[in-house]
Protein backbone atom coordinates (compact mmCIF):
# COMPACT_ATOMS: atom_id res chain seq x y z
CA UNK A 1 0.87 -97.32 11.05
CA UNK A 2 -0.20 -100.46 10.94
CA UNK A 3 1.01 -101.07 7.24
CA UNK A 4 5.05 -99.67 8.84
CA UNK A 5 4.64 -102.34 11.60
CA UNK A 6 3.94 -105.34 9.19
CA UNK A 7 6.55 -103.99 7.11
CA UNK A 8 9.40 -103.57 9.19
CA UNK A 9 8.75 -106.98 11.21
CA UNK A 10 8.92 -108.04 7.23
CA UNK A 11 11.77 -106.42 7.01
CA UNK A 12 13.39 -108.40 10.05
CA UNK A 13 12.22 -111.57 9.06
CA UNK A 14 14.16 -110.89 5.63
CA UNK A 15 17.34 -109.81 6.94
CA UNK A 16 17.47 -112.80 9.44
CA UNK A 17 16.48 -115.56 6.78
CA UNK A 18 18.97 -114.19 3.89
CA UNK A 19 22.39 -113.61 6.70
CA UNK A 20 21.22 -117.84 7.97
CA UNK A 21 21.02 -118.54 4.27
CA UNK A 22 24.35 -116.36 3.50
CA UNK A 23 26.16 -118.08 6.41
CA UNK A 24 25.55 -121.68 4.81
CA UNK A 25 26.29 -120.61 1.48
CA UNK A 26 29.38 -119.57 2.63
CA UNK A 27 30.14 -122.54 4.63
CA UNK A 28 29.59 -124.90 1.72
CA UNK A 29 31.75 -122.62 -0.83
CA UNK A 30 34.72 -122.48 2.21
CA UNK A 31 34.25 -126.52 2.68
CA UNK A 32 36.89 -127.48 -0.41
CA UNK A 33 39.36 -124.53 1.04
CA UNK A 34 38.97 -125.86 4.20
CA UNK A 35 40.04 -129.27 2.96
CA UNK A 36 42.95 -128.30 1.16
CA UNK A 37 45.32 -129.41 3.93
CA UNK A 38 43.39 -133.11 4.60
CA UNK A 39 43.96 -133.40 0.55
CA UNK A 40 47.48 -132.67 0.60
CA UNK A 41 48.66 -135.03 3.50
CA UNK A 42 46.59 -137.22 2.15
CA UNK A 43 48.01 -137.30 -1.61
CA UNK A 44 44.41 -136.37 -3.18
CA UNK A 45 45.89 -133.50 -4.61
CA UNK A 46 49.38 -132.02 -4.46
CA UNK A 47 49.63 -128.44 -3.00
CA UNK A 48 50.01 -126.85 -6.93
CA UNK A 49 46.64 -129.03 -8.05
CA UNK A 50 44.76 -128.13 -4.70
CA UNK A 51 45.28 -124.61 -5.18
CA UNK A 52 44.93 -124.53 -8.86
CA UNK A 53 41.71 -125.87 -8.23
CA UNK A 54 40.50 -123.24 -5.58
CA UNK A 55 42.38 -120.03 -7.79
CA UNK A 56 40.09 -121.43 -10.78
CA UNK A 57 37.00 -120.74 -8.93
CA UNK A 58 37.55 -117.68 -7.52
CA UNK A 59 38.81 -116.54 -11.14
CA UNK A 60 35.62 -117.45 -12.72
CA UNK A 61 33.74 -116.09 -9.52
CA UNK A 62 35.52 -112.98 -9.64
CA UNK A 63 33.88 -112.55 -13.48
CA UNK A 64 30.54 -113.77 -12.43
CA UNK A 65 30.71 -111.31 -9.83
CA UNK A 66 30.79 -108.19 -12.15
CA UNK A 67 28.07 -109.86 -14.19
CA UNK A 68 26.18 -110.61 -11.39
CA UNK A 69 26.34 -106.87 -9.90
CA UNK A 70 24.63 -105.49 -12.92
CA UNK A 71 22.01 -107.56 -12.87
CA UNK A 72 21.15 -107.42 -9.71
CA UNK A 73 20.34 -103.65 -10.00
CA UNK A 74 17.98 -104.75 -13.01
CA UNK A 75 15.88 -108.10 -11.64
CA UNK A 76 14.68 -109.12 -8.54
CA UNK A 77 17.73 -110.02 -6.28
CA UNK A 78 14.98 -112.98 -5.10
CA UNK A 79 15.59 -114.41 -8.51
CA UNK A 80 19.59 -114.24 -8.60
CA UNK A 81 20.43 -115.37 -5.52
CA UNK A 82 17.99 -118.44 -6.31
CA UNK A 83 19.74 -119.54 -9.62
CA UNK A 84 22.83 -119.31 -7.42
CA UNK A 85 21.62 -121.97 -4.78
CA UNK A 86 20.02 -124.06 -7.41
CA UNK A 87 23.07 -124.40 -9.18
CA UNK A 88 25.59 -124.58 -6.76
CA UNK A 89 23.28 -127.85 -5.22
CA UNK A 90 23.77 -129.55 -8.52
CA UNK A 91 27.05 -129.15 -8.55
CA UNK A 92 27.60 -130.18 -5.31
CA UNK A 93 25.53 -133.25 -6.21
CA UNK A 94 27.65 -134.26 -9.21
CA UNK A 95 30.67 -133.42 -6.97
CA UNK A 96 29.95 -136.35 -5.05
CA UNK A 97 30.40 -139.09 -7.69
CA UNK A 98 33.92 -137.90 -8.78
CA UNK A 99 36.91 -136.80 -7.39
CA UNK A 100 39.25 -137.20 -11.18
CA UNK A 101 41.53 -134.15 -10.65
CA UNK A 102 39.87 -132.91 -13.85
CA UNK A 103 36.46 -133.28 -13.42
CA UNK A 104 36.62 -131.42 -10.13
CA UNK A 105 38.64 -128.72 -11.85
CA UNK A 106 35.72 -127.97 -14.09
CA UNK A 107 32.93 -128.77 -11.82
CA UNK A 108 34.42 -126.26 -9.34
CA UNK A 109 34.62 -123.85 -11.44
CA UNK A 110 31.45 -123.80 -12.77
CA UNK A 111 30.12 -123.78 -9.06
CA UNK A 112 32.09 -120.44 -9.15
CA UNK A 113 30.28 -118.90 -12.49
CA UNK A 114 26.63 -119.91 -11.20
CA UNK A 115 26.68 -118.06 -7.85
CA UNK A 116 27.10 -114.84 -9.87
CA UNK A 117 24.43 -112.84 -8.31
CA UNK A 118 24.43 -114.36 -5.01
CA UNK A 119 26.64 -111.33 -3.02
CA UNK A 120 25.28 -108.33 -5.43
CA UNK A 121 21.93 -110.03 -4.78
CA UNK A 122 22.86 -109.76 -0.41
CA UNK A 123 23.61 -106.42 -0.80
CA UNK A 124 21.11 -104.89 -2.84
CA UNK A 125 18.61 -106.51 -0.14
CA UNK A 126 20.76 -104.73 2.21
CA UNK A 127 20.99 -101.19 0.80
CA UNK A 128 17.51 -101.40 -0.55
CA UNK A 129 14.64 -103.88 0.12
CA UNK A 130 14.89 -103.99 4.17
CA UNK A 131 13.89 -100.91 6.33
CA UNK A 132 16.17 -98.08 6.42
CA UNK A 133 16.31 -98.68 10.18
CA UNK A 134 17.86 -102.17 10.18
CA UNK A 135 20.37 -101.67 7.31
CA UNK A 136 22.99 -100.00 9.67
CA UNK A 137 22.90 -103.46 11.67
CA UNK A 138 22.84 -105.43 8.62
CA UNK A 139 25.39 -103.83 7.50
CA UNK A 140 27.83 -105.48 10.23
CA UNK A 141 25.90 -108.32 10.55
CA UNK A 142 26.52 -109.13 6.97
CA UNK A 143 30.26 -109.38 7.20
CA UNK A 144 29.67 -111.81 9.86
CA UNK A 145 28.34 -114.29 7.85
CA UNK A 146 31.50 -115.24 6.07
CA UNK A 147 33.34 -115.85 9.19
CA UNK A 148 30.63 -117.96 10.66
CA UNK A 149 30.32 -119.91 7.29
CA UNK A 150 34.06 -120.22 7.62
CA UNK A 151 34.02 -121.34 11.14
CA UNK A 152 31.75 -123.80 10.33
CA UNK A 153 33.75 -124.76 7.54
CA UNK A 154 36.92 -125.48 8.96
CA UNK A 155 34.88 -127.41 12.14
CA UNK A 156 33.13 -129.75 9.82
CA UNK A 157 34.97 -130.23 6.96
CA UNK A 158 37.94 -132.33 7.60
CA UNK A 159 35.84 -134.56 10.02
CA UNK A 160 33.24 -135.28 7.08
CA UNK A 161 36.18 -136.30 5.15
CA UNK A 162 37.38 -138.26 7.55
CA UNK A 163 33.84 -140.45 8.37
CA UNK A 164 31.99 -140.41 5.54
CA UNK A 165 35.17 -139.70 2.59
CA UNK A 166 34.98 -137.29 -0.52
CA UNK A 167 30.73 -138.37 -1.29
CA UNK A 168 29.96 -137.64 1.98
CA UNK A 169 31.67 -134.01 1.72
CA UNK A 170 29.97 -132.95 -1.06
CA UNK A 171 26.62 -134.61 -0.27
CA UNK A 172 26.33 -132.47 2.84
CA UNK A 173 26.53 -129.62 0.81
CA UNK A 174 24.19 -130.29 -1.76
CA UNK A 175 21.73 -131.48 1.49
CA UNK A 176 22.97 -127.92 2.85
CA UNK A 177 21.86 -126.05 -0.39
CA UNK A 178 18.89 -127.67 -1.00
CA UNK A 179 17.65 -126.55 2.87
CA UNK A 180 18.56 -123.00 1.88
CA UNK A 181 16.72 -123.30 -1.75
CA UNK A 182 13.41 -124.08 0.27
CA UNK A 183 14.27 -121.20 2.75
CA UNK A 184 14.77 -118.35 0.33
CA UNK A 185 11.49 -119.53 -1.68
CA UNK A 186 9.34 -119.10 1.38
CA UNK A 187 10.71 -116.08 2.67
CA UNK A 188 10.66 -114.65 -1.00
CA UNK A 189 6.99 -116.04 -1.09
CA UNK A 190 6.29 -113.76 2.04
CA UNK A 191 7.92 -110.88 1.57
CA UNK A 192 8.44 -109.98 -2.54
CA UNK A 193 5.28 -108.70 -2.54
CA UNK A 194 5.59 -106.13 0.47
CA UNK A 195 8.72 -105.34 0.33
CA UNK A 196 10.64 -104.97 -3.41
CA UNK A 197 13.69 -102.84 -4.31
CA UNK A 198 12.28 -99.28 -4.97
CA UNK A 199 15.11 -98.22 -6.75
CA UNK A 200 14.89 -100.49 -9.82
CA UNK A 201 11.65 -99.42 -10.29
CA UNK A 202 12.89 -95.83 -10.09
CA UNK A 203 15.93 -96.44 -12.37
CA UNK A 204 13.46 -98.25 -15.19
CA UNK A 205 11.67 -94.78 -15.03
CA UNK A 206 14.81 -92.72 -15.27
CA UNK A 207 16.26 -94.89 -18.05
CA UNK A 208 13.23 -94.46 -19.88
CA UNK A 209 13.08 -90.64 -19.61
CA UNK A 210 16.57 -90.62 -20.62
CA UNK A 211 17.59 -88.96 -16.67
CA UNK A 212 19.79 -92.67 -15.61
CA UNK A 213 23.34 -91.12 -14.62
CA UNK A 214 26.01 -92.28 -16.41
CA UNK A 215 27.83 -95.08 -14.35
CA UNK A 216 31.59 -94.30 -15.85
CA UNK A 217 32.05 -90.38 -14.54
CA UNK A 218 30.88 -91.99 -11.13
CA UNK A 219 33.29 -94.84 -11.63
CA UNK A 220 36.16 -92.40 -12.08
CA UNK A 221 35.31 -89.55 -9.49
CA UNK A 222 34.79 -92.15 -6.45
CA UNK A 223 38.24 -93.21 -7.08
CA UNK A 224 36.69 -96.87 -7.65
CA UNK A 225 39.11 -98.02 -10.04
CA UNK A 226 42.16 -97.60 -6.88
CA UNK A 227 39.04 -99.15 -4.53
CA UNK A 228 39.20 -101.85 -6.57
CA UNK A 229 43.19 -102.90 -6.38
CA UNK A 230 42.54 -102.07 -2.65
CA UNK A 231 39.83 -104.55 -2.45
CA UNK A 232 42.02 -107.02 -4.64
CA UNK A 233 45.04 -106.71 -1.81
CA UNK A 234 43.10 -106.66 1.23
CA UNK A 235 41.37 -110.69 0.13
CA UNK A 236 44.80 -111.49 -0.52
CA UNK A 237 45.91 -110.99 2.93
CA UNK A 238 42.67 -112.26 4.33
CA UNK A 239 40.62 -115.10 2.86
CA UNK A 240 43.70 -115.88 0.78
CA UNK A 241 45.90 -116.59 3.29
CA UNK A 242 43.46 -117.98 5.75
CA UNK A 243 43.23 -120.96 2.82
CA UNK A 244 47.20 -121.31 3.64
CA UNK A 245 46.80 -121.48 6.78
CA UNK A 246 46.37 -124.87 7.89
CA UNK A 247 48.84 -126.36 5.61
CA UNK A 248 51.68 -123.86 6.47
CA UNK A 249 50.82 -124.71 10.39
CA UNK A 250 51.18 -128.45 9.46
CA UNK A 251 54.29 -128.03 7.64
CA UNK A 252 56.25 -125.56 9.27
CA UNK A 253 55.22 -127.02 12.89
CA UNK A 254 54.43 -131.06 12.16
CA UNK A 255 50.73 -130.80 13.27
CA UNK A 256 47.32 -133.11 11.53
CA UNK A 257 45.41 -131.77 9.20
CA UNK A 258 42.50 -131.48 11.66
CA UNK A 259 44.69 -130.18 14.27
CA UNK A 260 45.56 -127.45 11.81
CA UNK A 261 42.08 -127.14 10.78
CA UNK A 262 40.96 -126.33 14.20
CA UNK A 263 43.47 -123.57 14.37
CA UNK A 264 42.14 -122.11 11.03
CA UNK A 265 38.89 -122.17 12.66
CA UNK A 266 39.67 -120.40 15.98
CA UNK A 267 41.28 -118.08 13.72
CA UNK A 268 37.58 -117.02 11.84
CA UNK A 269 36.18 -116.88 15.26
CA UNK A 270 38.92 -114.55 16.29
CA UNK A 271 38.02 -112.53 12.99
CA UNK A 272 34.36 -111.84 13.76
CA UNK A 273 35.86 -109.70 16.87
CA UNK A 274 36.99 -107.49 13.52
CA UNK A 275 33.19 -106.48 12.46
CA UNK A 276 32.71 -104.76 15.84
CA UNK A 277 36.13 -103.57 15.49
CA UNK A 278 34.78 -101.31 12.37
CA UNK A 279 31.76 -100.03 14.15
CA UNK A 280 34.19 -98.55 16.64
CA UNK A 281 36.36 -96.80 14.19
CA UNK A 282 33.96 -95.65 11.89
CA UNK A 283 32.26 -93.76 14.43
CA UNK A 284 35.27 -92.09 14.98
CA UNK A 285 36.57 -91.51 11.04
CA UNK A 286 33.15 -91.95 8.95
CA UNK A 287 35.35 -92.78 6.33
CA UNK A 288 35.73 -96.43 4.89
CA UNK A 289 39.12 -95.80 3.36
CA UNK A 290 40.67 -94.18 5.71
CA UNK A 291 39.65 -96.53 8.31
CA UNK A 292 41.12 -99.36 5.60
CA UNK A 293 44.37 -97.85 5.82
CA UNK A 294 44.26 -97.52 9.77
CA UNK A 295 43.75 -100.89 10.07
CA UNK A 296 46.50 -102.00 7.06
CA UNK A 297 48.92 -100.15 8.69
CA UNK A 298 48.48 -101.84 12.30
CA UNK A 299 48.84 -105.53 10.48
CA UNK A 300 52.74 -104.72 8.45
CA UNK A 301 54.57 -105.70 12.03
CA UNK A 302 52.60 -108.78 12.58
CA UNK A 303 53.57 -109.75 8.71
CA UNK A 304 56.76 -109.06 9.74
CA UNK A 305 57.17 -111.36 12.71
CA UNK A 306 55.59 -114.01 10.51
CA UNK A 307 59.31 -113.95 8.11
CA UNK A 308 60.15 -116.30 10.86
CA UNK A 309 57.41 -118.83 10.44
CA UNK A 310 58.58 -122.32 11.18
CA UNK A 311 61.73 -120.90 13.50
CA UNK A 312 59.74 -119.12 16.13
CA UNK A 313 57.25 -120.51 18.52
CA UNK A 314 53.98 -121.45 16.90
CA UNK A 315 51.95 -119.18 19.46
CA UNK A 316 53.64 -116.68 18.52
CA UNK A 317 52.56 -117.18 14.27
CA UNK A 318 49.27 -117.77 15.16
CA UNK A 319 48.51 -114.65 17.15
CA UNK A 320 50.15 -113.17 14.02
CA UNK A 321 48.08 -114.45 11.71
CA UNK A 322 44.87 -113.99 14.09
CA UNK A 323 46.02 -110.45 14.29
CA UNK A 324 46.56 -109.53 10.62
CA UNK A 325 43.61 -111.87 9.68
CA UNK A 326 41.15 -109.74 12.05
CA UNK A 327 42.18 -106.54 10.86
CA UNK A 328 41.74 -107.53 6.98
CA UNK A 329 38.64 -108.92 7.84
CA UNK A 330 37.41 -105.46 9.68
CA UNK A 331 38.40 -103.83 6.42
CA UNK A 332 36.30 -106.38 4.53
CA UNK A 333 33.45 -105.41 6.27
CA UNK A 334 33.58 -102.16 4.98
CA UNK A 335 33.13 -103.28 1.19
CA UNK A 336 29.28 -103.56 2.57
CA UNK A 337 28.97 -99.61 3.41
CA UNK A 338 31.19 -98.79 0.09
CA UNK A 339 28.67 -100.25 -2.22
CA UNK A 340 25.63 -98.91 -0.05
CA UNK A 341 27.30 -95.28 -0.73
CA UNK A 342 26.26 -96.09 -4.31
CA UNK A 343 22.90 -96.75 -3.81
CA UNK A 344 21.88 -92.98 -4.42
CA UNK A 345 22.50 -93.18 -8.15
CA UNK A 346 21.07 -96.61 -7.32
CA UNK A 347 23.85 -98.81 -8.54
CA UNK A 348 24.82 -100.69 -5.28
CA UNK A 349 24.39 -104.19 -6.35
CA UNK A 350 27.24 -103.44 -9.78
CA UNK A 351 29.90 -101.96 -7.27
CA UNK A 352 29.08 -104.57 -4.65
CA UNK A 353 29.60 -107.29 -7.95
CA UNK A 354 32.93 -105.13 -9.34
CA UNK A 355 34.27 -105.14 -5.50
CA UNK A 356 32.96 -108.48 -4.76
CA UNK A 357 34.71 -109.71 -7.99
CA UNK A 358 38.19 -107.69 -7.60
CA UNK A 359 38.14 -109.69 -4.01
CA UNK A 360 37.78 -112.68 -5.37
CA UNK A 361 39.95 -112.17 -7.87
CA UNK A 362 42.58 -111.12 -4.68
CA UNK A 363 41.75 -114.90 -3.57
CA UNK A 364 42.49 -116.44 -6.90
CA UNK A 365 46.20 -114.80 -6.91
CA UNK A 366 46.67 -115.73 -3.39
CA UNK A 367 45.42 -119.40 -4.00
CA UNK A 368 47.36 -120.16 -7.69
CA UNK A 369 50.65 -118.48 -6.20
CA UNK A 370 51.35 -118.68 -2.41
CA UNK A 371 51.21 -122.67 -2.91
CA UNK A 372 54.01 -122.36 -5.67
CA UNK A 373 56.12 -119.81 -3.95
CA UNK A 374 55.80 -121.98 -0.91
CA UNK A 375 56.36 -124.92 -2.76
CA UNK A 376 59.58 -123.61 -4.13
CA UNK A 377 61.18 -121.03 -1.82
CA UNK A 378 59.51 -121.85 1.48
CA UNK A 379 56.66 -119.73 3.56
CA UNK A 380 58.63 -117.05 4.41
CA UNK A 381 58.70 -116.33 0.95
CA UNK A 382 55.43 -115.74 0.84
CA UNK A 383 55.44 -113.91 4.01
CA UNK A 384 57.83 -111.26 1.91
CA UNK A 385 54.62 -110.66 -0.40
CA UNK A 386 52.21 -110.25 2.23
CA UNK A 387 54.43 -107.19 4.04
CA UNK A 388 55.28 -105.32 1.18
CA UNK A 389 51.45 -105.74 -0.79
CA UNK A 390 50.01 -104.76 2.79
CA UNK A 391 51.94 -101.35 2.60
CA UNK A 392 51.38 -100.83 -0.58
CA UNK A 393 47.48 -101.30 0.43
CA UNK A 394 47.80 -99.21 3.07
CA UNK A 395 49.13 -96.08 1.45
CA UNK A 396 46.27 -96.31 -1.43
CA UNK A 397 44.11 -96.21 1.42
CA UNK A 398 45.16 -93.18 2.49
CA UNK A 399 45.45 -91.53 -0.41
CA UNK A 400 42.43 -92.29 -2.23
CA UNK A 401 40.24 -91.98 1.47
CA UNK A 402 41.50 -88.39 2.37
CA UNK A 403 41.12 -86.57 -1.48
CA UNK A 404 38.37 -88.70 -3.96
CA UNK A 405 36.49 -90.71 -1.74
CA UNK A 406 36.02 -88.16 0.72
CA UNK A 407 34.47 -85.41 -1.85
CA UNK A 408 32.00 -88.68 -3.35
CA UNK A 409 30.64 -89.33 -0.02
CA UNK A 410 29.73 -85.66 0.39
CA UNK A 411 28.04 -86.07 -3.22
CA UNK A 412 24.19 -85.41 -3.57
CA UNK A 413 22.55 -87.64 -6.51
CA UNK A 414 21.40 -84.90 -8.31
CA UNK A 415 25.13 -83.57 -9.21
């Protein structure tokens, strides 16, 4: 008994430390987004360069993500989310001695290849190290953590740049990172040796006794490879157009930078409001996709009203963008339970990396073409895109929820 007790206050102790460290990982990797519209007004970059630069690391994250995945369900997700930190700090560091269009291209995207096993590494703590009786909560509380690392994003960001310039930026984050390195090695210190990820151990054995299932048949049945274009669609209207955001407010309405990065911000605070808006409907549906495609369908006439972006009131785009932004955040949420759903043929962490990665690579098409489109046909134009990809979403949602992901979830491991 007493053995449970350590374990599971262990267990909390984990899940507490790793959503903190999440949070500020995700605040530093949302800090250049979140300065996109300061670097536009003032000349840094143009709107083509500043996206470029943001698609190119969500590309290369969106590769490192599958990579990532896969090896997190091998190693110690201790040891992948550390390379992660470590290298995104020394990035960061170099980050503050140049800002040559160029070098930050490069630099950036390397910070995007080294967090590789950061997310897969989250989640396979999630589904598998903690207690079994704190993963439902973690589950929510997980998705959280990106909208409080944006929050804090779009709250500090421009302001640094501001004060202290582009050094100071990038030094806070590599301060940031270096806090979180020291974090993670204690905790990990503490807790690796009670509490490890059971399943690896287990998969080792059935690898070696030639009993592993075959990933691809699961791939296929799940309906994973539609999951994935979902996933793909849903960061597009979410985190992709929440980087838009505050430089379509300040150019369709004549607002600063950091009065348009204060919206953006209210906006992720809104969006948290969307985690405990899954709980709600899950309970009701117990089905991820479906619930997806609920919530899709609720956001097409809000991405309607938003055709008229710079000609109606302001109030009136930014409770549509709140709105749709919420709901596509809710639906994010759900990528968490997805990949757990996995964990009985004890590949969570890959699906969480190949879901993780299709999202990311969502962001990248959202980030290299909404700037162009806007750059050359205006912001309604790209409001066009986001109503007909958000039916399109919604319908696969459907589909795939009520016939192949319905029969996987009803699965038992041994079939």
């Amino acid at each position: 008994m007493k053995n449970r007790t350590k374990e599971e206050k262990l267990s909390a102790y984990l899940l507490v430390t790793a959503l903190l460290i999440y949070v500020l990982v995700c605040m530093t990797k949302s800090n250049y987004t979140a300065s996109i519209a300061f670097f536009v007004k003032e000349g840094i970059f143009t709107k083509a360069k500043s996206g470029l630069i943001s698609a190119c690391f969500y590309l290369i994250y969106s590769v490192g993500q599958i990579i990532g995945g896969v090896i997190s369900d091998r190693i110690s997700p201790y040891k992948v989310i550390s390379i992660g930190v470590l290298g995104s700090a020394l990035i960061n560091l170099a980050l503050c001695f140049t800002s040559r269009f160029e070098w930050v291209l490069v630099l950036w995207s390397l910070c995007g290849i080294i967090q590789f096993g950061i997310w897969p590494g989250l989640v396979k703590i999630v589904a598998s190290v903690i207690s079994p009786k704190h993963r439902k909560t973690a589950s929510v509380l997980v998705g959280m953590c990106i909208g409080t690392g944006g929050i804090l994003s779009y709250l500090v960001a421009t302001p640094m740049l501001e004060w202290l310039g582009w050094t100071g930026l990038f030094g806070m984050n590599t301060a940031i990172l270096a806090l979180v390195l020291v974090m993670w090695a204690s905790v990990e210190k503490l807790t690796a040796g009670t509490l490890m990820p059971h399943p690896i151990s287990r998969l080792k054995k059935a690898a070696a006794a030639g009993d592993k299932p075959a990933f691809f048949p699961i791939f296929l049945r799940s309906g994973l490879p539609i999951i994935m274009v979902i996933n793909m669609i849903i960061n597009m209207l979410s985190i992709g157009i929440k980087s838009w955001v505050p430089t379509m407010m300040m150019e369709s309405y004549d607002i600063s930078a950091t009065w348009a990065s204060v919206q953006t911000a209210v906006t992720y605070a809104v969006n948290i409001a969307g985690a405990f808006a899954v709980i709600y409907l899950f309970r009701k549906i117990k089905n991820e996709l479906l619930c997806e495609s609920a919530y899709l369908f609720i956001c097409i006439p809000f991405y309607v009203v938003l055709l008229f972006i710079g000609r109606g009131p302001m109030w009136s785009m930014l409770t549509s963008v709140m709105v749709t932004t919420t709901f596509t955040y809710a639906v994010g949420n759900l990528n968490v339970r997805t990949s757990a759903t996995y964990e009985k043929y004890g590949c969570s962490a890959t699906v969480s990396g190949i879901l993780n990665g299709m999202a990311s690579f969502g962001i990248f098409a959202a980030n290299a073409s909404f700037g162009i489109i806007a750059q050359n046909h205006g912001w309604s134009a790209v409001t066009v895109i986001l109503v007909c990809i958000g039916s399109l979403g919604a319908l696969l949602s459907l589909v795939v929820g009520a016939t192949l992901w319905r029969r996987f979830k009803l699965e038992k491991a041994s079939e």
